[in-house]
Protein backbone atom coordinates (compact mmCIF):
# COMPACT_ATOMS: atom_id res chain seq x y z
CA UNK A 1 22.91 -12.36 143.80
CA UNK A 2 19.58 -10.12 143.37
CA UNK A 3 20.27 -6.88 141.14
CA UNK A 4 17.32 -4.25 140.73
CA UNK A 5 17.53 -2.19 138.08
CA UNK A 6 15.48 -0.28 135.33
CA UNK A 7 16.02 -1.86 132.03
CA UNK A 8 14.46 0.24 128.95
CA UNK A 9 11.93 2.45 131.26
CA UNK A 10 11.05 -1.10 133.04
CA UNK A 11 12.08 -2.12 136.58
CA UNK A 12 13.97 -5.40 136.28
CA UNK A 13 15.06 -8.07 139.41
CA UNK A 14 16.72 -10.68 138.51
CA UNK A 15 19.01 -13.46 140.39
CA UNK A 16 22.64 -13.16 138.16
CA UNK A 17 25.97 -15.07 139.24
CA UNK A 18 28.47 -12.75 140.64
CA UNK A 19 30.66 -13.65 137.68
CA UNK A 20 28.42 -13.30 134.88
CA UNK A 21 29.36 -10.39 132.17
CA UNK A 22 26.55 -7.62 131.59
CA UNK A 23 26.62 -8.73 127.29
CA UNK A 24 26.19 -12.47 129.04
CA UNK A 25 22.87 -11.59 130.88
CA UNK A 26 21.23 -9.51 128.57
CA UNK A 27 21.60 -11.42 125.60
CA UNK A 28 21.38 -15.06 127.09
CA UNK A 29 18.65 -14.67 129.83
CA UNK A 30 16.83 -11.17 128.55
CA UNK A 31 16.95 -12.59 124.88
CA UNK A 32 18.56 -9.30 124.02
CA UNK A 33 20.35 -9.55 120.99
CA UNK A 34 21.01 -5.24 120.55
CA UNK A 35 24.18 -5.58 121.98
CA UNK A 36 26.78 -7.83 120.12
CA UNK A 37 29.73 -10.27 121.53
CA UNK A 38 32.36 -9.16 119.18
CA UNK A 39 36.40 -8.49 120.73
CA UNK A 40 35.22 -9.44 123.97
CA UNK A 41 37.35 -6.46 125.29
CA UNK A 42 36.25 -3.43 125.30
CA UNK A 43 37.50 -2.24 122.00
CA UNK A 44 35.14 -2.48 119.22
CA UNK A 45 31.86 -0.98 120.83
CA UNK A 46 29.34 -3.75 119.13
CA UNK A 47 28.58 -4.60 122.86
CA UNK A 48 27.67 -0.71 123.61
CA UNK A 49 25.31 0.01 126.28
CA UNK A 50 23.61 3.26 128.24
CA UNK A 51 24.56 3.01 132.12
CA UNK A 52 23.23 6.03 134.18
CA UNK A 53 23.76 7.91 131.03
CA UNK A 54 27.36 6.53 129.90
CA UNK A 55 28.07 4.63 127.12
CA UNK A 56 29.34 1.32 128.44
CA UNK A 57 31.03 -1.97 126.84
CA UNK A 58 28.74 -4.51 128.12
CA UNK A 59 31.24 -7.32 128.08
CA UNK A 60 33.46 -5.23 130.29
CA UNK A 61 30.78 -4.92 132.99
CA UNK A 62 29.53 -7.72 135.59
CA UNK A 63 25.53 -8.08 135.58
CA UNK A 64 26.13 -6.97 139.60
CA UNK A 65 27.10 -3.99 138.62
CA UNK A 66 23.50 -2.98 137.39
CA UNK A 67 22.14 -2.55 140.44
CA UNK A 68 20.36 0.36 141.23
CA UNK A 69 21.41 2.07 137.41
CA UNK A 70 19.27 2.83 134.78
CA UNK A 71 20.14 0.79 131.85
CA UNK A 72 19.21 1.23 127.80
CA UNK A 73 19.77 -0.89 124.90
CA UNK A 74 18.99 -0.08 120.91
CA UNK A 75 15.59 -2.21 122.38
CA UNK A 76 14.74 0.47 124.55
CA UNK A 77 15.02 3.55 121.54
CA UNK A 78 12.12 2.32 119.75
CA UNK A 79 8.85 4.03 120.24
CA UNK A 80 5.80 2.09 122.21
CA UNK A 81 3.86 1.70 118.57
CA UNK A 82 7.18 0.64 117.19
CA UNK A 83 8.34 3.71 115.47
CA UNK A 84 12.09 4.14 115.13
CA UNK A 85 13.92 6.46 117.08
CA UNK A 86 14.85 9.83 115.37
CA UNK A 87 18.61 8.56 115.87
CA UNK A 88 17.69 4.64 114.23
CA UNK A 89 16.25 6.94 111.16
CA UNK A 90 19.14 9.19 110.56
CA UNK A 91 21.87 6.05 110.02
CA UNK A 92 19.05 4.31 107.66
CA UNK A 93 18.47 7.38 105.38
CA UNK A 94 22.58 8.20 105.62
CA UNK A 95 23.30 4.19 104.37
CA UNK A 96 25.06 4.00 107.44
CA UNK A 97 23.62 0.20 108.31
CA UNK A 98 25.76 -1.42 105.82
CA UNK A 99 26.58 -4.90 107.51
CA UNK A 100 24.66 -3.83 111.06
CA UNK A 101 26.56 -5.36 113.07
CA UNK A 102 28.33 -2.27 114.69
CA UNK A 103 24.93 0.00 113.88
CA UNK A 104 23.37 -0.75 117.74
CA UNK A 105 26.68 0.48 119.35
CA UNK A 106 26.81 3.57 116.87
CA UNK A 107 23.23 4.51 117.55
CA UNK A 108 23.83 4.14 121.61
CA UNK A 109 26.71 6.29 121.20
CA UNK A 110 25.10 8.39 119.23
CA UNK A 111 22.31 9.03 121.69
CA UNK A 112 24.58 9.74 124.35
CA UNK A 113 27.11 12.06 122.51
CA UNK A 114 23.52 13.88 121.32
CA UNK A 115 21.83 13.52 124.75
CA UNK A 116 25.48 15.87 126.18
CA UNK A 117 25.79 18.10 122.94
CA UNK A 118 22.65 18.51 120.69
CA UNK A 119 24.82 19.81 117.80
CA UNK A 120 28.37 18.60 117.95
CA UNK A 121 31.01 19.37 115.20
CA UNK A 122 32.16 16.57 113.14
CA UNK A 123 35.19 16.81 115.19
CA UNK A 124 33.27 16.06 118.13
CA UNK A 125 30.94 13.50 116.65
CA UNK A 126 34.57 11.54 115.84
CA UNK A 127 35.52 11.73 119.30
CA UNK A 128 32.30 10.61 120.25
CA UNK A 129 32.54 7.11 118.64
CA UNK A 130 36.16 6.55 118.47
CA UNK A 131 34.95 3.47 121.17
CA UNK A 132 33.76 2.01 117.92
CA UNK A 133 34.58 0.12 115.45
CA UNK A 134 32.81 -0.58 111.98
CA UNK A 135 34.51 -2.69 108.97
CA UNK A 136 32.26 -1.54 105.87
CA UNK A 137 31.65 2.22 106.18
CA UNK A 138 34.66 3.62 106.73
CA UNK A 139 32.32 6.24 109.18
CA UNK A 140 31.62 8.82 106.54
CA UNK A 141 27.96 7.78 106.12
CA UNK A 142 28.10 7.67 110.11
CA UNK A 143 29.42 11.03 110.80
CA UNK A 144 26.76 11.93 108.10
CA UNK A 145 23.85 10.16 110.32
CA UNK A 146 24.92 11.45 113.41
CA UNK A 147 24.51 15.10 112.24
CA UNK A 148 20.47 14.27 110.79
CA UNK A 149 19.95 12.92 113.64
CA UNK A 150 21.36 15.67 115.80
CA UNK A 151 18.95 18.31 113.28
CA UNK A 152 15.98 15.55 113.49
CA UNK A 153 16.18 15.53 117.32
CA UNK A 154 15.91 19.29 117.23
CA UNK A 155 13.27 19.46 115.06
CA UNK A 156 11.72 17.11 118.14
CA UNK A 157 11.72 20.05 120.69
């Protein structure tokens, strides 16, 4: 099956079998390795992507359900000259990239909770991410990235 969609700014066609998971195709035949296989279902959020503006568990998703969406991994954040985005920043200088392993899903979460609310509570920014999961921070340093990166992305406009 053909799907058409725009992958990181870039139009994308690709042939994908009707069974094959979203995580499957963009990490074994886009070589995109943002987005983590982890639980497998849905729970933990290392597999986190951006669909039409939604965070979205990539291993909960079939790859023919990308067509037509606009679709953005951690790839896709980085500057053209390779700059970090102002959201990848914030959880380096808050220490919040202990292990890394959750850190993509976190920052695509983050960008969408900040993308709906440029200057959520802490409250809020706990909602935000209760879709995931990380084993070394215990999400202080997180909640702590999440608001620099909410006052860098301000100091943006």
């Amino acid at each position: 099956m053909i799907v058409e969609f725009t992958l990181n700014g870039k139009k994308v066609e690709y042939d994908v079998r009707p069974d094959m998971r979203v995580l499957d195709f963009l990490r074994d035949e886009l070589g995109l390795t943002g987005p983590k296989e982890a639980c497998g279902e849905g729970e933990c959020g290392a597999c986190t992507i951006i669909v039409n503006g939604l965070n979205v568990h990539s291993c909960l998703m079939l790859a023919a359900e990308l067509d037509g969406k606009e679709v953005w991994t951690i790839e896709g954040l980085k500057g053209p000259d390779g700059k970090l985005h102002p959201i990848q920043e914030a959880f380096v200088e808050a220490g919040a990239i202990q292990c890394g392993f959750c850190t993509p899903g976190m920052v695509i979460s983050t960008k969408v909770l900040l993308d709906n609310n440029p200057s959520p509570t802490r409250e809020e920014i706990k909602k935000a991410l209760e879709g995931n999961l990380c084993r070394c921070t215990g999400y202080y340093k997180i909640i702590d990235a999440v608001e620099i990166a909410a006052e860098k992305l301000k100091g943006d406009e």
